[in-house]
PDB file of N, CA and C in Angstrom:
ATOM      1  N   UNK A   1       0.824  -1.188   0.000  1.00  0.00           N
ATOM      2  CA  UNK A   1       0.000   0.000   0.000  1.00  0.00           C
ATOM      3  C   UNK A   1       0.874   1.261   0.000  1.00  0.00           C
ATOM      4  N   UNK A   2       2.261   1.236   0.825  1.00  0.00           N
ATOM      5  CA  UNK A   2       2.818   2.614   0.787  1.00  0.00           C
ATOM      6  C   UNK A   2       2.961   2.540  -0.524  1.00  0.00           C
ATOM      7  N   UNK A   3       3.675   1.674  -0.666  1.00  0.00           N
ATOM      8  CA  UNK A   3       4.892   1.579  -2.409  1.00  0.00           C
ATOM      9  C   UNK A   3       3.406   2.130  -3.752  1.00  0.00           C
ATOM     10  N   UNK A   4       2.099   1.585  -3.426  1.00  0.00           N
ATOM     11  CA  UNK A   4       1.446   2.287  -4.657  1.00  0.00           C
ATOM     12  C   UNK A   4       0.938   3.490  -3.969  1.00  0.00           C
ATOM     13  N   UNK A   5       1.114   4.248  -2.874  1.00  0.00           N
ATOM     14  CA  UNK A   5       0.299   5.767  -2.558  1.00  0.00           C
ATOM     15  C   UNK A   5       1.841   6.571  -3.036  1.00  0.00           C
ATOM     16  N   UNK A   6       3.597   5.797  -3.076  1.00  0.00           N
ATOM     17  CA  UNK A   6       4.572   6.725  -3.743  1.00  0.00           C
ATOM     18  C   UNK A   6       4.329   7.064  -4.798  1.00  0.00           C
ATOM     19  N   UNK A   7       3.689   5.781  -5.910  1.00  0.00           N
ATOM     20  CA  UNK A   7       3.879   6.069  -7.320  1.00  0.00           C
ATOM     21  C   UNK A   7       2.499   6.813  -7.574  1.00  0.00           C
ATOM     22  N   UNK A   8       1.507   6.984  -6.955  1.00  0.00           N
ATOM     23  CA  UNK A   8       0.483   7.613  -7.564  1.00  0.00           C
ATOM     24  C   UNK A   8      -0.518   6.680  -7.531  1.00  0.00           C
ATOM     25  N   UNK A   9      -0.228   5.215  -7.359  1.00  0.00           N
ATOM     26  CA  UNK A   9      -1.717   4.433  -7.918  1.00  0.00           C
ATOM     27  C   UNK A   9      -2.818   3.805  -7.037  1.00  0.00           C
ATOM     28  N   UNK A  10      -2.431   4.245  -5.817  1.00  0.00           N
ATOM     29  CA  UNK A  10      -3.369   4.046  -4.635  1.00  0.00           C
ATOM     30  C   UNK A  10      -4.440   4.013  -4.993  1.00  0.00           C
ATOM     31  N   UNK A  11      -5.187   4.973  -5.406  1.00  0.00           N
ATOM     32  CA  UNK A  11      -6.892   5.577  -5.805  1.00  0.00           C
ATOM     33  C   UNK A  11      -7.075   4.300  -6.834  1.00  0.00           C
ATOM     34  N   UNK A  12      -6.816   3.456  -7.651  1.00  0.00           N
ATOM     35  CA  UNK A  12      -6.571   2.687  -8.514  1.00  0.00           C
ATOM     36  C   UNK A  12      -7.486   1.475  -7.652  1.00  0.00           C
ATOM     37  N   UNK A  13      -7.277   1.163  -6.685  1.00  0.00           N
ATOM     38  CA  UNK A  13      -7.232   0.056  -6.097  1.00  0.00           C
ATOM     39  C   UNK A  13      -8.311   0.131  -4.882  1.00  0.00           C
ATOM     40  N   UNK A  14      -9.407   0.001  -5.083  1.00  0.00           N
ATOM     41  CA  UNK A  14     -10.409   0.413  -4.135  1.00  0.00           C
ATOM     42  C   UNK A  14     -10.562  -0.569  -3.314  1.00  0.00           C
ATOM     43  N   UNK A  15      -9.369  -1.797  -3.096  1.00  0.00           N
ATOM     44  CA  UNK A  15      -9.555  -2.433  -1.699  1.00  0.00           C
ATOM     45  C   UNK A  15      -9.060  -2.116  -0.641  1.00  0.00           C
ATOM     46  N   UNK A  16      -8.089  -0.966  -0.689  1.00  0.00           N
ATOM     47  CA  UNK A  16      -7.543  -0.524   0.327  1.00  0.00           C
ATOM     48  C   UNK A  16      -8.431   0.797   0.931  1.00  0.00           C
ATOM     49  N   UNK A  17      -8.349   1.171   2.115  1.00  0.00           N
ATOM     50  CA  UNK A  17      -9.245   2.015   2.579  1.00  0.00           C
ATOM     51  C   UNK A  17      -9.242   3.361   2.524  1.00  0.00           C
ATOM     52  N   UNK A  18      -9.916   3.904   2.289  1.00  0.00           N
ATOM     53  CA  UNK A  18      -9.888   5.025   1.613  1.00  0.00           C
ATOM     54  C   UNK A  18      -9.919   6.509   2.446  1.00  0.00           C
ATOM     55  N   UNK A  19      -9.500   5.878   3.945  1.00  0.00           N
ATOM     56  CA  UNK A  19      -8.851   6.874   4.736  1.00  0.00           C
ATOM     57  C   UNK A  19      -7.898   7.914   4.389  1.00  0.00           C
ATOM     58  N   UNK A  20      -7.447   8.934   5.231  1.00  0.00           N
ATOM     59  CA  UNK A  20      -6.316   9.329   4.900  1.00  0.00           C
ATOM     60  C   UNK A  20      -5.268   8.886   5.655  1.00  0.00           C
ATOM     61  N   UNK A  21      -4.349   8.690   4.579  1.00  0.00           N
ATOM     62  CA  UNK A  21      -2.971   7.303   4.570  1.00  0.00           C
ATOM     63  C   UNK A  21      -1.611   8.504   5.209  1.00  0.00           C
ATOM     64  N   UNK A  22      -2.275   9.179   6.049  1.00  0.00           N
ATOM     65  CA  UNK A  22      -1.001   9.918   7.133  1.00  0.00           C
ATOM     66  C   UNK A  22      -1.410   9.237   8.376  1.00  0.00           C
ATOM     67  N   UNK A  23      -2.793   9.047   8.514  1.00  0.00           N
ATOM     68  CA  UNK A  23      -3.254   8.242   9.863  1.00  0.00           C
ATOM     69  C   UNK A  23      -2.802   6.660   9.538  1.00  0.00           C
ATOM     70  N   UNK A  24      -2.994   6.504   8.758  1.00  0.00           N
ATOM     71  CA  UNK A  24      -2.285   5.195   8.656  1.00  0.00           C
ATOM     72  C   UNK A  24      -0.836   4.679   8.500  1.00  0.00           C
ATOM     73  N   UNK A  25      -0.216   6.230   8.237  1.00  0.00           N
ATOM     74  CA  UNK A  25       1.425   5.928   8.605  1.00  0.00           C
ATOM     75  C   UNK A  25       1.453   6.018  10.057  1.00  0.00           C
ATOM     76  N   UNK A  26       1.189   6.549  11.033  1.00  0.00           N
ATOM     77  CA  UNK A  26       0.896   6.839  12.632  1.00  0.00           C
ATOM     78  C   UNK A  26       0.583   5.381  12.838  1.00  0.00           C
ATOM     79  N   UNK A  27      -0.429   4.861  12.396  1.00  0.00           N
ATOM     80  CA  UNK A  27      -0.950   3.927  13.437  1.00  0.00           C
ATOM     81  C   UNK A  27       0.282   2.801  13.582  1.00  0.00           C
ATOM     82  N   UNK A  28       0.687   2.416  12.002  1.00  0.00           N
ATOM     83  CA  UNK A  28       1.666   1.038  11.452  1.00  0.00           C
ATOM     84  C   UNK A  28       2.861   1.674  12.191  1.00  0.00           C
ATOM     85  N   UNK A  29       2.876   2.822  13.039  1.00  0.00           N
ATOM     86  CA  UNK A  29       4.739   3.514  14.033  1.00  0.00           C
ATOM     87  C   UNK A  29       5.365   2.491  14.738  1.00  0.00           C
ATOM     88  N   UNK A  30       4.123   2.485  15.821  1.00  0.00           N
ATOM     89  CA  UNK A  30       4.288   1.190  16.525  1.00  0.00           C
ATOM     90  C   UNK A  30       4.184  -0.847  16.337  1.00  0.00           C
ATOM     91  N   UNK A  31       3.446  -0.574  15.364  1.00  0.00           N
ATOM     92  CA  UNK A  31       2.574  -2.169  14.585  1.00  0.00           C
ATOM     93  C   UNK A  31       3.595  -2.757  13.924  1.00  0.00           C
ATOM     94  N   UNK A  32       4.693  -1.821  12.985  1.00  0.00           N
ATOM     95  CA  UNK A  32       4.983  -2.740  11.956  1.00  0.00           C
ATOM     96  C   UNK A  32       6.031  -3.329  12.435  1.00  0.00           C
ATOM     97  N   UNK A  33       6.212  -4.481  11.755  1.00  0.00           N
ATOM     98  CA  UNK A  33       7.113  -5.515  11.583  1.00  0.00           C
ATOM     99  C   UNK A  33       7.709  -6.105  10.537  1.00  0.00           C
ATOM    100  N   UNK A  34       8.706  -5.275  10.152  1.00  0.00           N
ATOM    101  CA  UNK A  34       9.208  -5.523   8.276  1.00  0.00           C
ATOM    102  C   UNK A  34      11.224  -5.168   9.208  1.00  0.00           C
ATOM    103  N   UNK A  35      11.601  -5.290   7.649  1.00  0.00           N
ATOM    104  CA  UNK A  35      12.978  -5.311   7.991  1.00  0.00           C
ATOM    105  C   UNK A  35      13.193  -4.028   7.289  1.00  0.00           C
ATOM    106  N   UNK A  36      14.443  -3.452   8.019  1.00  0.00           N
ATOM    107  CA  UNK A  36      14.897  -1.672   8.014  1.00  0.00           C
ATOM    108  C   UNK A  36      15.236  -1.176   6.743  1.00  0.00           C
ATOM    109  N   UNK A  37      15.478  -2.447   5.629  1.00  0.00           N
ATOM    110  CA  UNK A  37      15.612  -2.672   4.493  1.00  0.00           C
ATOM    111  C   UNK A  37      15.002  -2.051   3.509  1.00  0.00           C
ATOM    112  N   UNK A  38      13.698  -2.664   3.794  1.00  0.00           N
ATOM    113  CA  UNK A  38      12.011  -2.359   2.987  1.00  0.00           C
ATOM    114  C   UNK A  38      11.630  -0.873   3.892  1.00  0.00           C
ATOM    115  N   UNK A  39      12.186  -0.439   4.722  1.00  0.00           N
ATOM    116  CA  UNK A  39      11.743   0.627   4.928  1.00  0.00           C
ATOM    117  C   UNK A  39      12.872   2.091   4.119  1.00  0.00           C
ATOM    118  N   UNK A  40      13.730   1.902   4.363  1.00  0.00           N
ATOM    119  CA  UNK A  40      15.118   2.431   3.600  1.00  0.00           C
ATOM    120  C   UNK A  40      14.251   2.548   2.051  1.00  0.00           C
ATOM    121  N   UNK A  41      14.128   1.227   1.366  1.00  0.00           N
ATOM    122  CA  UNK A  41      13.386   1.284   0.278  1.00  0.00           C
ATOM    123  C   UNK A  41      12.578   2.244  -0.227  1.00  0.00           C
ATOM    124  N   UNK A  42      11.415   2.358   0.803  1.00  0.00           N
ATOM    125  CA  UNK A  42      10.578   3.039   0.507  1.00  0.00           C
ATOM    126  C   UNK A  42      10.922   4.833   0.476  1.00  0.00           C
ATOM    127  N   UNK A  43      12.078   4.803   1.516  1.00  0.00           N
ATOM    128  CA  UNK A  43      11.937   5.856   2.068  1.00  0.00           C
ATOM    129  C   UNK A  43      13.468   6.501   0.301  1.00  0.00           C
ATOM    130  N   UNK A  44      13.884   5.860   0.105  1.00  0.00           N
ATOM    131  CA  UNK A  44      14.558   6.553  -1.479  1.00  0.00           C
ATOM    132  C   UNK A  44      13.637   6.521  -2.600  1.00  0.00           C
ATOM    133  N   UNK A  45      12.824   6.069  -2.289  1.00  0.00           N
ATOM    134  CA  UNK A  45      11.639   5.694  -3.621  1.00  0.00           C
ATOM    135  C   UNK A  45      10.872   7.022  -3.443  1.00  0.00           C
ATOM    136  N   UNK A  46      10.372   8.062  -2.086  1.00  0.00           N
ATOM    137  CA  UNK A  46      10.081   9.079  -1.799  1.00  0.00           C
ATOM    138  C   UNK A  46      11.217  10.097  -2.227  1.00  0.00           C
ATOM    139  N   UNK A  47      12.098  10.030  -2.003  1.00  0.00           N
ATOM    140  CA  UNK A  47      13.087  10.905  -2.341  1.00  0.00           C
ATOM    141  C   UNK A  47      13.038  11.095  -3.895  1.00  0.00           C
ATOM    142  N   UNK A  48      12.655   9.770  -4.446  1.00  0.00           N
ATOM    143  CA  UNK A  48      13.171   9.906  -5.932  1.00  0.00           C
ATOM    144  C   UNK A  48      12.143  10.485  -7.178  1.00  0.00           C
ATOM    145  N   UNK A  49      10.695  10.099  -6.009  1.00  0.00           N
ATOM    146  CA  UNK A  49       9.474  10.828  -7.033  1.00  0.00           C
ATOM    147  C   UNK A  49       8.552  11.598  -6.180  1.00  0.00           C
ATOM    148  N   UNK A  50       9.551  12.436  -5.142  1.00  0.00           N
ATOM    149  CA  UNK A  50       9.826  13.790  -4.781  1.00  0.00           C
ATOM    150  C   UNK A  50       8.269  13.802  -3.927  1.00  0.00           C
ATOM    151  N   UNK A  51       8.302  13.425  -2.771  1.00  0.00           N
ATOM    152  CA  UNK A  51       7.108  13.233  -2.095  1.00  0.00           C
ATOM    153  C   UNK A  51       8.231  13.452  -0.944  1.00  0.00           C
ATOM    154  N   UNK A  52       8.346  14.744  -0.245  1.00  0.00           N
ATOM    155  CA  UNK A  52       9.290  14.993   0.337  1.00  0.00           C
ATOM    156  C   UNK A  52       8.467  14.868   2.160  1.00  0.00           C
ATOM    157  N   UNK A  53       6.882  14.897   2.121  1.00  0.00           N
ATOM    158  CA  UNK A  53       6.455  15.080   2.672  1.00  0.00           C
ATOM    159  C   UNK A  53       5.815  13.861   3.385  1.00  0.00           C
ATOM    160  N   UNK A  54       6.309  12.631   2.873  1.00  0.00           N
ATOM    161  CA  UNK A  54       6.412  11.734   3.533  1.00  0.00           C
ATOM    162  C   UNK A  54       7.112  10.463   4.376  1.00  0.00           C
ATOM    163  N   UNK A  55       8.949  11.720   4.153  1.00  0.00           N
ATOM    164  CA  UNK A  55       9.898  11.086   4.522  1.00  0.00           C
ATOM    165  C   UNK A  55       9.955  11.023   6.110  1.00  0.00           C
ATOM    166  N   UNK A  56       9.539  12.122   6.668  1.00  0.00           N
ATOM    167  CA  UNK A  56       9.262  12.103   8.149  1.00  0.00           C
ATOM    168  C   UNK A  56       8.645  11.162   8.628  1.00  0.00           C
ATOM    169  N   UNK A  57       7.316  10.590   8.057  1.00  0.00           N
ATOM    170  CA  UNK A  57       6.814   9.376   8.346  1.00  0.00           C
ATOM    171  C   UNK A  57       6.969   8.206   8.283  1.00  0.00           C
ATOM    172  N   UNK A  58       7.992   8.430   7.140  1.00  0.00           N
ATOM    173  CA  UNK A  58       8.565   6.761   6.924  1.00  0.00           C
ATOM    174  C   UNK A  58       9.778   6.776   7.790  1.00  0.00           C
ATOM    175  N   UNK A  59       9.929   8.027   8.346  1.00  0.00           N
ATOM    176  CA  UNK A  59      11.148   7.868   9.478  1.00  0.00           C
ATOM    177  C   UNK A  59      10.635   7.461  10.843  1.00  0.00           C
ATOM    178  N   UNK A  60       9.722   7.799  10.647  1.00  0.00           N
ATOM    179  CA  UNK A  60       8.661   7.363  12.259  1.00  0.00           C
ATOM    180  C   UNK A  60       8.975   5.705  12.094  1.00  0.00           C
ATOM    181  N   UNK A  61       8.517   5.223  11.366  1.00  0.00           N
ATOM    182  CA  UNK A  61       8.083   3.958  10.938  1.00  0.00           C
ATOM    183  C   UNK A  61       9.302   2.971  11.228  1.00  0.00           C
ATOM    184  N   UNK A  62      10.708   3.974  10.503  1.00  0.00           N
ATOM    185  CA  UNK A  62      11.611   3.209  11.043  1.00  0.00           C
ATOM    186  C   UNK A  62      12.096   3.594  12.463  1.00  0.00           C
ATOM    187  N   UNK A  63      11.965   4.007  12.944  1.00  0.00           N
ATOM    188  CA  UNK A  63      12.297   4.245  14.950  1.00  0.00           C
ATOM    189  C   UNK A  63      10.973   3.183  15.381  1.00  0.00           C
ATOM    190  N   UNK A  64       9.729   3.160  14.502  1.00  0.00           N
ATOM    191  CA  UNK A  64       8.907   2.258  15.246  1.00  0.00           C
ATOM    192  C   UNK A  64       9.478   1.022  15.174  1.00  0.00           C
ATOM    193  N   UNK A  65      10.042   0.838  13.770  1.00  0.00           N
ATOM    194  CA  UNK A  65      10.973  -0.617  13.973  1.00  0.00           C
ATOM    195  C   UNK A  65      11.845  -0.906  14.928  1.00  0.00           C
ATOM    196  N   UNK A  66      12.656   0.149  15.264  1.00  0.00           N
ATOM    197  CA  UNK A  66      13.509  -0.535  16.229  1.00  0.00           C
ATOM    198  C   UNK A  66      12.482  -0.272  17.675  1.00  0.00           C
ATOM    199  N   UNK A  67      11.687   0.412  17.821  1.00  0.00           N
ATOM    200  CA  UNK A  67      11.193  -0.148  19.309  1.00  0.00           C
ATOM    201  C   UNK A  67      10.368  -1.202  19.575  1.00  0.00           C
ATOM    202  N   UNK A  68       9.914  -1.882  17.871  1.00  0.00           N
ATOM    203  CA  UNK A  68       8.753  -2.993  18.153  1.00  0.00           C
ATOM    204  C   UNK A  68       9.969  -4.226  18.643  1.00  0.00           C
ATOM    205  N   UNK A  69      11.451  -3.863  17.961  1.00  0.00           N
ATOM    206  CA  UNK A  69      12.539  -4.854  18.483  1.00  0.00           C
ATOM    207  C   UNK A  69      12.649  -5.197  19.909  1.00  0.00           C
ATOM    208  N   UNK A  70      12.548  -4.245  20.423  1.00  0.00           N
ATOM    209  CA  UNK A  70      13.133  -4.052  21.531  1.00  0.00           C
ATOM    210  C   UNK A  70      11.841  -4.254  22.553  1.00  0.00           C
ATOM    211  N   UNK A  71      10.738  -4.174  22.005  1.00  0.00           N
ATOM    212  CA  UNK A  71       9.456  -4.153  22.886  1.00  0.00           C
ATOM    213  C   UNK A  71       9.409  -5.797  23.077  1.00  0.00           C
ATOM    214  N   UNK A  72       9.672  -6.718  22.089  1.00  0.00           N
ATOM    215  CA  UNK A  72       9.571  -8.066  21.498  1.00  0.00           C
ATOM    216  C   UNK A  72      10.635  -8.240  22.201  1.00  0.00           C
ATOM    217  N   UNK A  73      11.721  -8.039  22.638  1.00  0.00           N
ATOM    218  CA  UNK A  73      13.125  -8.459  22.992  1.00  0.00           C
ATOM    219  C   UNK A  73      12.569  -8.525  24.596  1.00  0.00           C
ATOM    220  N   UNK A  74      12.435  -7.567  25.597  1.00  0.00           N
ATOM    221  CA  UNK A  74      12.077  -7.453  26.339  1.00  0.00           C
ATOM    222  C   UNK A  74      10.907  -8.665  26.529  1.00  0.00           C
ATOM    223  N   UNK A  75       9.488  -8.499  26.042  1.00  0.00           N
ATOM    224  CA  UNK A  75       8.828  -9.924  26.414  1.00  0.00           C
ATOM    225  C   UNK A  75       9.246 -11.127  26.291  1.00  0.00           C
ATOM    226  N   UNK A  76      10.386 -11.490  25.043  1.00  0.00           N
ATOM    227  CA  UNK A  76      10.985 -12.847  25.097  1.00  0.00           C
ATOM    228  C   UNK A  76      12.086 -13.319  26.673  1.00  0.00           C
ATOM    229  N   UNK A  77      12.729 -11.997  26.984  1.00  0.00           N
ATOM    230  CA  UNK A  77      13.357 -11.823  28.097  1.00  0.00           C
ATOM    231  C   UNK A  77      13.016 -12.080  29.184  1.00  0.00           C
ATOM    232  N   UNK A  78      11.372 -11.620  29.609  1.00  0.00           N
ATOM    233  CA  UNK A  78      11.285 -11.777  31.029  1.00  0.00           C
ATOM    234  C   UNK A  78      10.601 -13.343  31.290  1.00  0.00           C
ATOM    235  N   UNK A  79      10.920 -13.828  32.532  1.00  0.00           N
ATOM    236  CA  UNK A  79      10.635 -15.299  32.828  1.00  0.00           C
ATOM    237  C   UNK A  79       9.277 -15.583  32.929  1.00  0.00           C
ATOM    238  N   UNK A  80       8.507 -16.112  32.907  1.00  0.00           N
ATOM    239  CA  UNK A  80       7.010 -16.636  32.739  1.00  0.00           C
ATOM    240  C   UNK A  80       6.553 -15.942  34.162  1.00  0.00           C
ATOM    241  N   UNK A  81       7.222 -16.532  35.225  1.00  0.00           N
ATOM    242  CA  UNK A  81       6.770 -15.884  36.528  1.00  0.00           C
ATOM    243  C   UNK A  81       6.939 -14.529  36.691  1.00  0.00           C
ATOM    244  N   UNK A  82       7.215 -13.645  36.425  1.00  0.00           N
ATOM    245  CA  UNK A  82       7.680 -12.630  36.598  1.00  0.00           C
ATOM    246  C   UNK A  82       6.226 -11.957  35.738  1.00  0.00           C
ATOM    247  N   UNK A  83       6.223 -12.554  34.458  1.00  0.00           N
ATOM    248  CA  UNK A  83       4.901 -12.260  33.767  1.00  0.00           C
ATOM    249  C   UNK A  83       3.784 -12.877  34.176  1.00  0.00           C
ATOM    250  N   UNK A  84       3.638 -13.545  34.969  1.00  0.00           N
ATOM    251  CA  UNK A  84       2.404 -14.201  35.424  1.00  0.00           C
ATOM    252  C   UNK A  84       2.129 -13.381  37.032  1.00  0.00           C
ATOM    253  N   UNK A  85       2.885 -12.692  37.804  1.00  0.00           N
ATOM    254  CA  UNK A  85       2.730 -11.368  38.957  1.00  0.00           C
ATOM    255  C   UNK A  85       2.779 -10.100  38.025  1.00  0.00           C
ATOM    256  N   UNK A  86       3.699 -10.090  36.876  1.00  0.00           N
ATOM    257  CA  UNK A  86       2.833  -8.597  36.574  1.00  0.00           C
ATOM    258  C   UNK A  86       1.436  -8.548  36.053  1.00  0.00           C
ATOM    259  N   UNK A  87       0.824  -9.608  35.700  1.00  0.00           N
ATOM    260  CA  UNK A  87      -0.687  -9.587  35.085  1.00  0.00           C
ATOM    261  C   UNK A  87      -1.514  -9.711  36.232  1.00  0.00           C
ATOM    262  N   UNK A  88      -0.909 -10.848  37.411  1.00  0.00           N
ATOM    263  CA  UNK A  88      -1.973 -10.791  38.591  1.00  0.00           C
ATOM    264  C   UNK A  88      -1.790  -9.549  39.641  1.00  0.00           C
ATOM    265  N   UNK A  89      -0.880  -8.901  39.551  1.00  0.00           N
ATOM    266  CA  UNK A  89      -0.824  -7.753  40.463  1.00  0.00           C
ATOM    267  C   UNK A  89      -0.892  -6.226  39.713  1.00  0.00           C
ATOM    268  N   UNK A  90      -0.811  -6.247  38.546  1.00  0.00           N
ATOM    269  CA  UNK A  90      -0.436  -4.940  38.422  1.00  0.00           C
ATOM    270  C   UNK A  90      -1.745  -4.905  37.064  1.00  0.00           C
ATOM    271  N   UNK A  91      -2.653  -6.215  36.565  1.00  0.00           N
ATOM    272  CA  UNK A  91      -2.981  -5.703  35.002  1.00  0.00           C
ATOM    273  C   UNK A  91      -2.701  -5.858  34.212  1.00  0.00           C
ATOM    274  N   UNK A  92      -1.377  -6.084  33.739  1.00  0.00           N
ATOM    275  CA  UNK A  92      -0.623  -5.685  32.717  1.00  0.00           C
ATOM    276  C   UNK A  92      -0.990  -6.799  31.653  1.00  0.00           C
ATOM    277  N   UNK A  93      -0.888  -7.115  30.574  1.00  0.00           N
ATOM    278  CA  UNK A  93      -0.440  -8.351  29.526  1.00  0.00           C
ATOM    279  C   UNK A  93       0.306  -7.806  29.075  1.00  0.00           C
ATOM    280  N   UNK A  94       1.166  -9.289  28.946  1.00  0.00           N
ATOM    281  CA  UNK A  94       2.361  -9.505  27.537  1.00  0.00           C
ATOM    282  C   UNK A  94       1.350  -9.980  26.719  1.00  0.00           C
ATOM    283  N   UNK A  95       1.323  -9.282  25.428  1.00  0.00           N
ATOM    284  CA  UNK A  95       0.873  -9.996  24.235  1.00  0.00           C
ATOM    285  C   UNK A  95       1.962  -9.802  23.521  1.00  0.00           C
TER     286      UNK A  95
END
């Protein structure tokens, strides 16, 4: 969906939602899960057909990458018990 709202052909494709796709760079900050690669990608593919105004967001996107790392690193980290008193005492879930 980013790669056809760079080239223009988004509107083309009426299965995708027909929101506006700045709220939907926000939401995917925290959500996504791709490699820094495909984001780099996208983010010279903006540079190159001059959509200057969506490099900030695809920069979000990549800082969201590295904290979904690190959010994921952290739950693989802590011991079952430790997660089984923070849910009965405090609320919390690991999902």
């Amino acid at each position: 969906m980013i790669y056809l709202h760079l080239i223009g052909k988004l509107i083309t494709y009426p299965i995708f939602p027909k929101s506006n796709i700045l709220i939907l760079y926000l939401r995917w900050f925290f959500n996504i899960n791709v490699e820094y690669d495909f984001i780099m990608r996208f983010i010279k593919r903006a540079v190159a057909v001059r959509k200057f105004g969506l490099i900030p967001l695809l920069l979000l996107m990549y800082i969201g990458q590295f904290i979904y790392h690190i959010k994921y690193k952290i739950r693989t980290s802590i011991p079952y018990e430790i997660k089984y008193w923070i849910r009965k005492r405090l609320g919390i879930g690991f999902t």
